[in-house]
N, C-alpha and C. Protein backbone atom coordinates (compact mmCIF):
# COMPACT_ATOMS: atom_id res chain seq x y z
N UNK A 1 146.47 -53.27 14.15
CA UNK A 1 145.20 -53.94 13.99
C UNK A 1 145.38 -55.43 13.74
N UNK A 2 146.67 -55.69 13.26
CA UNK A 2 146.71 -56.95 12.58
C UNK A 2 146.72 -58.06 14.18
N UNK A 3 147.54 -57.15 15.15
CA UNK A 3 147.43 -58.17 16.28
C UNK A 3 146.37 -58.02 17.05
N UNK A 4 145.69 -57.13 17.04
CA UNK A 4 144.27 -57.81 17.30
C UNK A 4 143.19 -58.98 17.04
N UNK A 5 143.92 -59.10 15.91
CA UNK A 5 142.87 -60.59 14.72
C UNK A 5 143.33 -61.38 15.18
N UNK A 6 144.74 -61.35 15.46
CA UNK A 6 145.59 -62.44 16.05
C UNK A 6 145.20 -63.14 17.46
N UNK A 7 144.99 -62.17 18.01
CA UNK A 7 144.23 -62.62 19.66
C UNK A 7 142.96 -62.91 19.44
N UNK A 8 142.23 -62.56 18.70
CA UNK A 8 140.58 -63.29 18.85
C UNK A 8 140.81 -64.09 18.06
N UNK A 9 141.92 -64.40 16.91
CA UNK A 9 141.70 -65.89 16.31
C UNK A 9 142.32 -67.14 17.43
N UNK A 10 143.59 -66.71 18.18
CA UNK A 10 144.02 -67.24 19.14
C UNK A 10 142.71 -67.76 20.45
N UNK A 11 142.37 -66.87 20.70
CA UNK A 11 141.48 -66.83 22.02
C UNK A 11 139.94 -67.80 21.47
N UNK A 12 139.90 -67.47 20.14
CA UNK A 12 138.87 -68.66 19.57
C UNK A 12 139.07 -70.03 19.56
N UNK A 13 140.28 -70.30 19.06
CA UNK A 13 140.91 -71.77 19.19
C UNK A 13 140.84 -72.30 20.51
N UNK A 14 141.01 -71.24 21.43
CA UNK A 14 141.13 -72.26 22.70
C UNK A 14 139.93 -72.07 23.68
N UNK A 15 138.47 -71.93 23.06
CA UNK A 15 137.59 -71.05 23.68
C UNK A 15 137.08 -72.23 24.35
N UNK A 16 136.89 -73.68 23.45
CA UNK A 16 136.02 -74.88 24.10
C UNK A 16 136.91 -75.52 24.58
N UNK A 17 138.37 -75.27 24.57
CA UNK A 17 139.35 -76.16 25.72
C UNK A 17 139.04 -75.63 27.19
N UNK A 18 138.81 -74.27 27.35
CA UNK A 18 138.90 -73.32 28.54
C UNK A 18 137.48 -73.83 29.42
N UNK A 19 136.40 -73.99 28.54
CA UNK A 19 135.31 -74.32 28.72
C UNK A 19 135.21 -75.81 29.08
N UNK A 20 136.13 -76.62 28.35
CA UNK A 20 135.74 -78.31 29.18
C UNK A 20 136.91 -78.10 30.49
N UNK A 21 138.09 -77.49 30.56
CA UNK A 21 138.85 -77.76 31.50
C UNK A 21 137.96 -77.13 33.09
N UNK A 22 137.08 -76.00 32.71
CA UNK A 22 136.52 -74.77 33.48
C UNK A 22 135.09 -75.92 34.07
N UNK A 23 134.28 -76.68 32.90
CA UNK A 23 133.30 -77.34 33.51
C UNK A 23 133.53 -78.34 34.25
N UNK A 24 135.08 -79.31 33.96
CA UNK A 24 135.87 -80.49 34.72
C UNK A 24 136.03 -79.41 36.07
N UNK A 25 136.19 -78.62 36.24
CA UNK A 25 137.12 -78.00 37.46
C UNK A 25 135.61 -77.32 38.71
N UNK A 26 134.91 -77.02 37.71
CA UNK A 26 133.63 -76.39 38.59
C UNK A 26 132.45 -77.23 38.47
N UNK A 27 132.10 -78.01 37.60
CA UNK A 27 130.80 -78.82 37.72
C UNK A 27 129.57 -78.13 37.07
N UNK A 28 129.33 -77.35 37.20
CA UNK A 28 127.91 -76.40 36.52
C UNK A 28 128.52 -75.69 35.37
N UNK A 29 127.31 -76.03 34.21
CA UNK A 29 127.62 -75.37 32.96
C UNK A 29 127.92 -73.91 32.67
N UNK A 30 126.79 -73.03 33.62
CA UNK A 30 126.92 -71.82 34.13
C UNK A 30 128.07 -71.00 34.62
N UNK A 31 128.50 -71.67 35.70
CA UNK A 31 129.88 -71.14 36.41
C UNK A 31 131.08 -71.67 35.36
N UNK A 32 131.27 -72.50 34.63
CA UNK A 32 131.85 -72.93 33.54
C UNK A 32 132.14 -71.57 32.19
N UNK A 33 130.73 -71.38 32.25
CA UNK A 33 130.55 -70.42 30.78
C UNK A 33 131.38 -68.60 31.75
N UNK A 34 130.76 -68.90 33.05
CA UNK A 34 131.75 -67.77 33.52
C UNK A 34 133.27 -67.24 33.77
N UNK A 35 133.50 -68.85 34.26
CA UNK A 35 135.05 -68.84 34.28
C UNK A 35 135.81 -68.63 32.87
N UNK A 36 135.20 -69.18 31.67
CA UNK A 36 135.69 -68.83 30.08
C UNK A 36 135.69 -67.66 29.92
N UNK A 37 134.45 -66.66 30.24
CA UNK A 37 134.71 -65.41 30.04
C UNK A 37 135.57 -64.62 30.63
N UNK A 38 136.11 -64.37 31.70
CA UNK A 38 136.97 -63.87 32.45
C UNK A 38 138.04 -64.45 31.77
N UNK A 39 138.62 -65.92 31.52
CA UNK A 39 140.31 -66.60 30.60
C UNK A 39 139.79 -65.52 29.98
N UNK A 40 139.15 -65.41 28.79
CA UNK A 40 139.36 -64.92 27.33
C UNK A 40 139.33 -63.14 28.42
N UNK A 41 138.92 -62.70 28.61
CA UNK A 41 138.80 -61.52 29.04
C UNK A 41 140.42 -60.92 29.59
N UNK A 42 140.93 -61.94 30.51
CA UNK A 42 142.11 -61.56 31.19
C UNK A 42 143.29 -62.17 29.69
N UNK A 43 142.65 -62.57 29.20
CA UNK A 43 143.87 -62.47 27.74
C UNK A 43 143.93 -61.78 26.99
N UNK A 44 142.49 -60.88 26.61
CA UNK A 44 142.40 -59.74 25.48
C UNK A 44 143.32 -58.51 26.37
N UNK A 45 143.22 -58.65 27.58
CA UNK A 45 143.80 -57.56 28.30
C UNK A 45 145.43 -57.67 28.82
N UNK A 46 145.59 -59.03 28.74
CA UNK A 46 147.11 -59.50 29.34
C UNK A 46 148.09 -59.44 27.85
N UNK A 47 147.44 -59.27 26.96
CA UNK A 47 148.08 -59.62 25.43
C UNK A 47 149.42 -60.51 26.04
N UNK A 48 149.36 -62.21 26.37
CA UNK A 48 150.66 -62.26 26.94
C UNK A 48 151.75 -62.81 25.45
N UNK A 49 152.74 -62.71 25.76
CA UNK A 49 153.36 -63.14 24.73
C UNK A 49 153.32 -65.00 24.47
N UNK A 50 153.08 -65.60 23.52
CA UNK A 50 153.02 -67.12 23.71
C UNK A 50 153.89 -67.41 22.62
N UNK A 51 154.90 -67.98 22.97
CA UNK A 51 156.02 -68.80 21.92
C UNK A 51 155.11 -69.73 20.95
N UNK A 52 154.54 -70.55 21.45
CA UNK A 52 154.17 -71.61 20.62
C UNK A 52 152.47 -72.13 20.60
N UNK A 53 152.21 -73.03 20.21
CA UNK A 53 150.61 -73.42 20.38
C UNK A 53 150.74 -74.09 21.56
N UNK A 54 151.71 -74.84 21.62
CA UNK A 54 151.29 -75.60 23.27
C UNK A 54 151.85 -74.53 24.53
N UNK A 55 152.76 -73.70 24.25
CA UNK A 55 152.74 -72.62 25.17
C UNK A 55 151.45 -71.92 25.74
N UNK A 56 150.68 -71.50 24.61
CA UNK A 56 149.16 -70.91 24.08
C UNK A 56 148.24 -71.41 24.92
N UNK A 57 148.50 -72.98 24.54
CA UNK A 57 146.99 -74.19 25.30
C UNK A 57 147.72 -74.37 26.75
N UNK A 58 148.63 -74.26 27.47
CA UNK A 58 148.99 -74.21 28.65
C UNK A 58 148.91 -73.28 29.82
N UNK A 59 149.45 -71.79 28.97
CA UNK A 59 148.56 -70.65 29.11
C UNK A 59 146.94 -70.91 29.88
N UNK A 60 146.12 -70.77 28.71
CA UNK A 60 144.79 -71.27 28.86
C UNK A 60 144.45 -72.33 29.88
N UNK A 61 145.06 -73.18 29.91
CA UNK A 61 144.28 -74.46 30.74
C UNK A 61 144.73 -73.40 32.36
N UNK A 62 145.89 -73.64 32.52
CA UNK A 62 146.33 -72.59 33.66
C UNK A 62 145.60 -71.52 34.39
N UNK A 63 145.37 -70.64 33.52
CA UNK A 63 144.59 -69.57 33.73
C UNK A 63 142.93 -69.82 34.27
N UNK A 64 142.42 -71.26 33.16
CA UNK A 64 140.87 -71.58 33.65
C UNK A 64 141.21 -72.30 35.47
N UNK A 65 142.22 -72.63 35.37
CA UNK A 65 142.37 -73.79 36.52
C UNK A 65 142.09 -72.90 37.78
N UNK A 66 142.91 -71.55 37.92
CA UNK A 66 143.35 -70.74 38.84
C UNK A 66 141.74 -69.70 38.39
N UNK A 67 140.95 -69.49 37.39
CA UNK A 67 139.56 -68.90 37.34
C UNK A 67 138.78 -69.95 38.04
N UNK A 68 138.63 -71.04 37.98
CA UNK A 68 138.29 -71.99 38.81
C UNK A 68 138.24 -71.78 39.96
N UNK A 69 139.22 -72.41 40.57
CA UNK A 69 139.36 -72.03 41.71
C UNK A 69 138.75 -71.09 42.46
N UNK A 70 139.07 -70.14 41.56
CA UNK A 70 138.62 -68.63 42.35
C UNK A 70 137.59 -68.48 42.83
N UNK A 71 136.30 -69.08 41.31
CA UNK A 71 135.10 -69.44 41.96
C UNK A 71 134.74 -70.13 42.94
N UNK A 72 135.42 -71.39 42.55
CA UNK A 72 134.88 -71.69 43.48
C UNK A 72 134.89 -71.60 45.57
N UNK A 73 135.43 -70.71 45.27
CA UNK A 73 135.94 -70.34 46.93
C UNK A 73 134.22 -69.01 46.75
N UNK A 74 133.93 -68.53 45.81
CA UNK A 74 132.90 -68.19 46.13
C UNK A 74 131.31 -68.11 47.07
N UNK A 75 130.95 -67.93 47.97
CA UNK A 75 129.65 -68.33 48.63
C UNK A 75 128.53 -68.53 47.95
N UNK A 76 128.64 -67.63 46.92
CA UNK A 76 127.41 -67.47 46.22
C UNK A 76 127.16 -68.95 45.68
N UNK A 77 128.32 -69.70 45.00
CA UNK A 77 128.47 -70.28 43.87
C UNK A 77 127.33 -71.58 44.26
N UNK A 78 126.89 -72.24 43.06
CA UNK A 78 126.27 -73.02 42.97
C UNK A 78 126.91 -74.58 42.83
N UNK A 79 126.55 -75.41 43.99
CA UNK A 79 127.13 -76.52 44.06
C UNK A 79 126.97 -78.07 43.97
N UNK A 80 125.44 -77.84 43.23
CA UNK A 80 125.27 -78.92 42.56
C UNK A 80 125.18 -79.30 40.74
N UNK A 81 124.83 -79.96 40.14
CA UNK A 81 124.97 -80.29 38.81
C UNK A 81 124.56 -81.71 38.35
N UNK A 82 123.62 -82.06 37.44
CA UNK A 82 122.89 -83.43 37.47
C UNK A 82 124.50 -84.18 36.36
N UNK A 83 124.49 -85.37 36.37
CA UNK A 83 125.32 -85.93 35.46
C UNK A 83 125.32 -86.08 33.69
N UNK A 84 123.97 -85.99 33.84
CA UNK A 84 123.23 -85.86 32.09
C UNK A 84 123.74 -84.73 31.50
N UNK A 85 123.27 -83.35 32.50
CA UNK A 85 123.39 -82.31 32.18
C UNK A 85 125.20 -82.16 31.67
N UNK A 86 125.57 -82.43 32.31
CA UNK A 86 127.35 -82.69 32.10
C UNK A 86 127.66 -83.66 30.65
N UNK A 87 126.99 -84.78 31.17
CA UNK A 87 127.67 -85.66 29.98
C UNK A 87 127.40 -84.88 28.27
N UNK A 88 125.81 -84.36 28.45
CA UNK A 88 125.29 -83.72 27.32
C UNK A 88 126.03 -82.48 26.81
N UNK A 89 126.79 -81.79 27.55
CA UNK A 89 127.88 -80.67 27.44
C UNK A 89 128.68 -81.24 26.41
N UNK A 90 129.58 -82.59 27.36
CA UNK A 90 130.59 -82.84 26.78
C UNK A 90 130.74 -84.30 26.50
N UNK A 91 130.01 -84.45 25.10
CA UNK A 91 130.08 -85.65 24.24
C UNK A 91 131.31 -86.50 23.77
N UNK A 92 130.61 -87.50 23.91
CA UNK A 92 132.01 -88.50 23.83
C UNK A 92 131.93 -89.12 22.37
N UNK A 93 130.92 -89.30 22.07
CA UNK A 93 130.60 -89.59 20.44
C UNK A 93 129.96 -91.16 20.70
N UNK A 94 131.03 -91.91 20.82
CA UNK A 94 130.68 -93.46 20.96
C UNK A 94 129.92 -93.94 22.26
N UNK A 95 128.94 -94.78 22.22
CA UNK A 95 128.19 -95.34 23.79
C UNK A 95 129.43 -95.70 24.52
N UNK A 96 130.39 -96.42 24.46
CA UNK A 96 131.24 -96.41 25.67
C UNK A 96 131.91 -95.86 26.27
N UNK A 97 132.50 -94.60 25.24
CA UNK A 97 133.17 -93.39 25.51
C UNK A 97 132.36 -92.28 26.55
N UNK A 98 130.88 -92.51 25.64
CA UNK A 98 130.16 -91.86 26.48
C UNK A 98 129.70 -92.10 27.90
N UNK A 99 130.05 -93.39 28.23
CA UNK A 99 129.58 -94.25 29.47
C UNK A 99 130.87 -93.37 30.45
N UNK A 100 132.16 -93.67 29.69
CA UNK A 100 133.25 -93.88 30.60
C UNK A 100 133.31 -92.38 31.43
N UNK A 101 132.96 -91.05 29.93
CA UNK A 101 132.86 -89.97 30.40
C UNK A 101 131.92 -89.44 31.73
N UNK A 102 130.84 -90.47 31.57
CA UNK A 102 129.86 -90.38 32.32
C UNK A 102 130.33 -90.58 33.96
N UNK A 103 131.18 -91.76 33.80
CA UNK A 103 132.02 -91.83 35.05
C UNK A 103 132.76 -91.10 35.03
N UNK A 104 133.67 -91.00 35.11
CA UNK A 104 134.83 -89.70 35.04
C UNK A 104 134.18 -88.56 35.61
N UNK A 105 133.45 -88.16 35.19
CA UNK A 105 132.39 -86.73 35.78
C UNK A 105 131.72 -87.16 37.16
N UNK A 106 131.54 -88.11 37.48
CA UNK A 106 131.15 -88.59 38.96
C UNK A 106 132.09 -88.35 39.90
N UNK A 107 132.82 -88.83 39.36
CA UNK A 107 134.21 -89.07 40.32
C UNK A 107 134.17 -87.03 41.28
N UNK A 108 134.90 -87.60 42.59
CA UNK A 108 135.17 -86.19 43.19
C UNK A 108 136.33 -85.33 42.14
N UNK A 109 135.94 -83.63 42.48
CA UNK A 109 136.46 -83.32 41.16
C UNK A 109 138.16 -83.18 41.90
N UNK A 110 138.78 -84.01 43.15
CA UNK A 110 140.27 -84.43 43.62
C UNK A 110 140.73 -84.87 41.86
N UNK A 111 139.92 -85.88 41.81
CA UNK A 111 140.33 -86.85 40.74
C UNK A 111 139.74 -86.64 39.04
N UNK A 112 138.83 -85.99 39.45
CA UNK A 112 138.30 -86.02 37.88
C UNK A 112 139.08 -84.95 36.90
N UNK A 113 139.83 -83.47 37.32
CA UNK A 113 140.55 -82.87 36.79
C UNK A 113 141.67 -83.76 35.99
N UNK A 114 143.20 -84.27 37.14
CA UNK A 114 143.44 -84.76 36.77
C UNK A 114 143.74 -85.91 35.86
N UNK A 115 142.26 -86.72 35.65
CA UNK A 115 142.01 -87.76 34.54
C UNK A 115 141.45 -87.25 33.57
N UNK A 116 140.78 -86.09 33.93
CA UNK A 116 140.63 -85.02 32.04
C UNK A 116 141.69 -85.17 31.44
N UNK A 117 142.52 -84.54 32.49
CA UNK A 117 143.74 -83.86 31.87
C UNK A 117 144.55 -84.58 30.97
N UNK A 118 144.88 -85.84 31.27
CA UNK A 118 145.84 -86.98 31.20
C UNK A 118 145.02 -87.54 30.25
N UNK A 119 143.99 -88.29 30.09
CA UNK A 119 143.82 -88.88 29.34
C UNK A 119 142.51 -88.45 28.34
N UNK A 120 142.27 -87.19 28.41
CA UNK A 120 140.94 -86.70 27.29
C UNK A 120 141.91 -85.77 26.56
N UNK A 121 143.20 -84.81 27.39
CA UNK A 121 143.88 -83.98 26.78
C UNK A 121 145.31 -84.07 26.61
N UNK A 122 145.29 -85.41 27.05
CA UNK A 122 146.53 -85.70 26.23
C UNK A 122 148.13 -85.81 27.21
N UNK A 123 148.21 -84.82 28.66
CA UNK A 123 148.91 -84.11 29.10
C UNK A 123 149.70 -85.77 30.11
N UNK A 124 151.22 -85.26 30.04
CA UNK A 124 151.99 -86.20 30.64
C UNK A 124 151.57 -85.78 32.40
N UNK A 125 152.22 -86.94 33.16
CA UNK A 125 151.60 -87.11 34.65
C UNK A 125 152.85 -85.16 35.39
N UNK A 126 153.82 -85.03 34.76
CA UNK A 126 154.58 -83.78 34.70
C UNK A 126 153.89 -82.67 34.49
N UNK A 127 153.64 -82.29 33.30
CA UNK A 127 152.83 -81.68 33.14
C UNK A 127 151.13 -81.06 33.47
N UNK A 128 150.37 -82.25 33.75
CA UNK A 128 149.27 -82.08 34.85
C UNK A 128 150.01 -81.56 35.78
N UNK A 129 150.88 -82.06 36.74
CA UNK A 129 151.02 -81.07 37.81
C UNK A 129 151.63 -79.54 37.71
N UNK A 130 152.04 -79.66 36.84
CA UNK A 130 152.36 -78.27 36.39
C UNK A 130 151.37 -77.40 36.09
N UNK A 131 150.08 -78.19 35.29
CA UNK A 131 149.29 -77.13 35.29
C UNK A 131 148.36 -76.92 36.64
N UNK A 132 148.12 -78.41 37.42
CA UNK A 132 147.29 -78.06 38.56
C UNK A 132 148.07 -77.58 39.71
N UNK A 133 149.55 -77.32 39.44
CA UNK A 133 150.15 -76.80 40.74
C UNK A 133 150.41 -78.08 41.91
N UNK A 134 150.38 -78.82 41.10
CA UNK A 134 150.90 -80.38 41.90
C UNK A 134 152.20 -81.06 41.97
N UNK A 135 152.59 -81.61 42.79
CA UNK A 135 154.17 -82.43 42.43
C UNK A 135 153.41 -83.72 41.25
N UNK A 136 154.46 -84.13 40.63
CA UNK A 136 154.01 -85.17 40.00
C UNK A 136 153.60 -86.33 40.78
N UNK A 137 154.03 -86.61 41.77
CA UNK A 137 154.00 -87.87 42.82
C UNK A 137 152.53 -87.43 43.18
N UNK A 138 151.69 -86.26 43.77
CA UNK A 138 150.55 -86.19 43.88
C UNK A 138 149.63 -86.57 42.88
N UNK A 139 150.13 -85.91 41.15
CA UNK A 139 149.17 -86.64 40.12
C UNK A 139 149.17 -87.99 39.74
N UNK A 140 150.26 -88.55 40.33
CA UNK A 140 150.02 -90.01 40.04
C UNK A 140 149.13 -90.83 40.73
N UNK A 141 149.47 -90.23 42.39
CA UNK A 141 148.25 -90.65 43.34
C UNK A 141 147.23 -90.72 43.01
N UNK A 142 146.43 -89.64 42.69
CA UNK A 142 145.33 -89.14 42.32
C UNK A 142 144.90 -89.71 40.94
N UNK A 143 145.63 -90.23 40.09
CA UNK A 143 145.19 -90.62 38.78
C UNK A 143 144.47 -91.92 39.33
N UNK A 144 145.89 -92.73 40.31
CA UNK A 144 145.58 -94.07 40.41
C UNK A 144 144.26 -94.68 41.02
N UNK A 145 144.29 -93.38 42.35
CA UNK A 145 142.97 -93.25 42.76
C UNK A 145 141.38 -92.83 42.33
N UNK A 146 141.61 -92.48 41.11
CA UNK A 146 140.67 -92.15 40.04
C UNK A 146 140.40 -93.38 39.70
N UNK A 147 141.38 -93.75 39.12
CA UNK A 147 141.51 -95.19 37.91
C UNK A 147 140.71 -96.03 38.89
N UNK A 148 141.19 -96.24 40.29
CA UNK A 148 140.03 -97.16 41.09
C UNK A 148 139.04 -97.16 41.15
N UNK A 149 138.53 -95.69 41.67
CA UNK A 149 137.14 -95.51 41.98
C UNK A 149 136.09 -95.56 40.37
N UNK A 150 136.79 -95.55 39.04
CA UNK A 150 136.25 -95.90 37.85
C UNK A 150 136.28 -97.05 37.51
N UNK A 151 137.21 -97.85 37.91
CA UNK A 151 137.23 -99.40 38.27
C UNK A 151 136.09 -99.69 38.48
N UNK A 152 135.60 -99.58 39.95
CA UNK A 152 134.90 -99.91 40.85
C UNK A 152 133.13 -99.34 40.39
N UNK A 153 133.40 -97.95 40.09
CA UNK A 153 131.99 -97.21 38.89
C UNK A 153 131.42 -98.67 38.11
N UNK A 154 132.71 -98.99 36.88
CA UNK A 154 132.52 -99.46 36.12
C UNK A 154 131.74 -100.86 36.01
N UNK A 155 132.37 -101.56 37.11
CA UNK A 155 132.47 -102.83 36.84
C UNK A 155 131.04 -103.29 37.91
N UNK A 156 130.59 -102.46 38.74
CA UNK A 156 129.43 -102.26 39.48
C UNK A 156 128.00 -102.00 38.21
N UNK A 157 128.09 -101.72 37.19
CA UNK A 157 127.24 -101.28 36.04
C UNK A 157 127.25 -102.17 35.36
């Protein structure tokens, strides 16, 4: 019983990481709140073994990336999403933070994953590709090409 507590205290900790990486990756709050349920679902059932906390949160981001996906290859799925509705999800706290987020979420989601990743969660340009299944030379592309088109967001405002 005791490792049961263990996985829903685990699977709690990483419930609103799964959920911003899942809304960065799909766009709608909805298909977001779906892709979380299925991570936490395919973990109560995978009991996988996790060495460490960042083993844990790598796990997780991984798993939403590839639930992602999945959806979105869906027909059904829904493929639009206003920017408010997004930014209001996921608060930045400060007006400029909140501005920048605001961009960042515009951006095509080529680029907007990757600049979650890297710079809201912390993750080296190695590691993003590891979790998006990228060479690193692709996440750098893609960062840089982010970093432009937020350039260009920005300085247009």
């Amino acid at each position: 019983m005791e490792k049961d507590g263990e996985l829903a205290a685990l699977a709690e900790r990483y419930l609103e990481l799964v959920y911003r990486v899942a809304l960065n990756c799909v766009g709608h709050p909805a298909d977001a709140d779906d892709v979380t349920q299925n991570v936490m679902v395919r973990f109560l059932r995978a009991c996988p073994e996790l060495e460490s906390p960042e083993h844990a949160r790598r796990w997780f981001i991984r798993v939403a990336v590839n639930e992602s996906r999945r959806l979105l290859t869906a027909p059904w799925r829904r493929r639009t999403v206003s920017l408010e509705e997004l930014s209001a999800i996921l608060p930045a706290g400060r007006e400029e933070q909140a501005e920048l987020l605001e961009a960042v979420l515009s951006l095509p989601r080529l680029y907007r994953l990757p600049l979650y990743l890297y710079y809201y969660e912390g993750y080296s340009v190695e590691e993003v590709g590891e979790l998006l299944g990228r060479r690193p030379s692709t996440v750098q592309t893609q960062l840089a090409r982010g970093r432009e088109q937020l350039r260009r967001k920005l300085t247009e405002e």
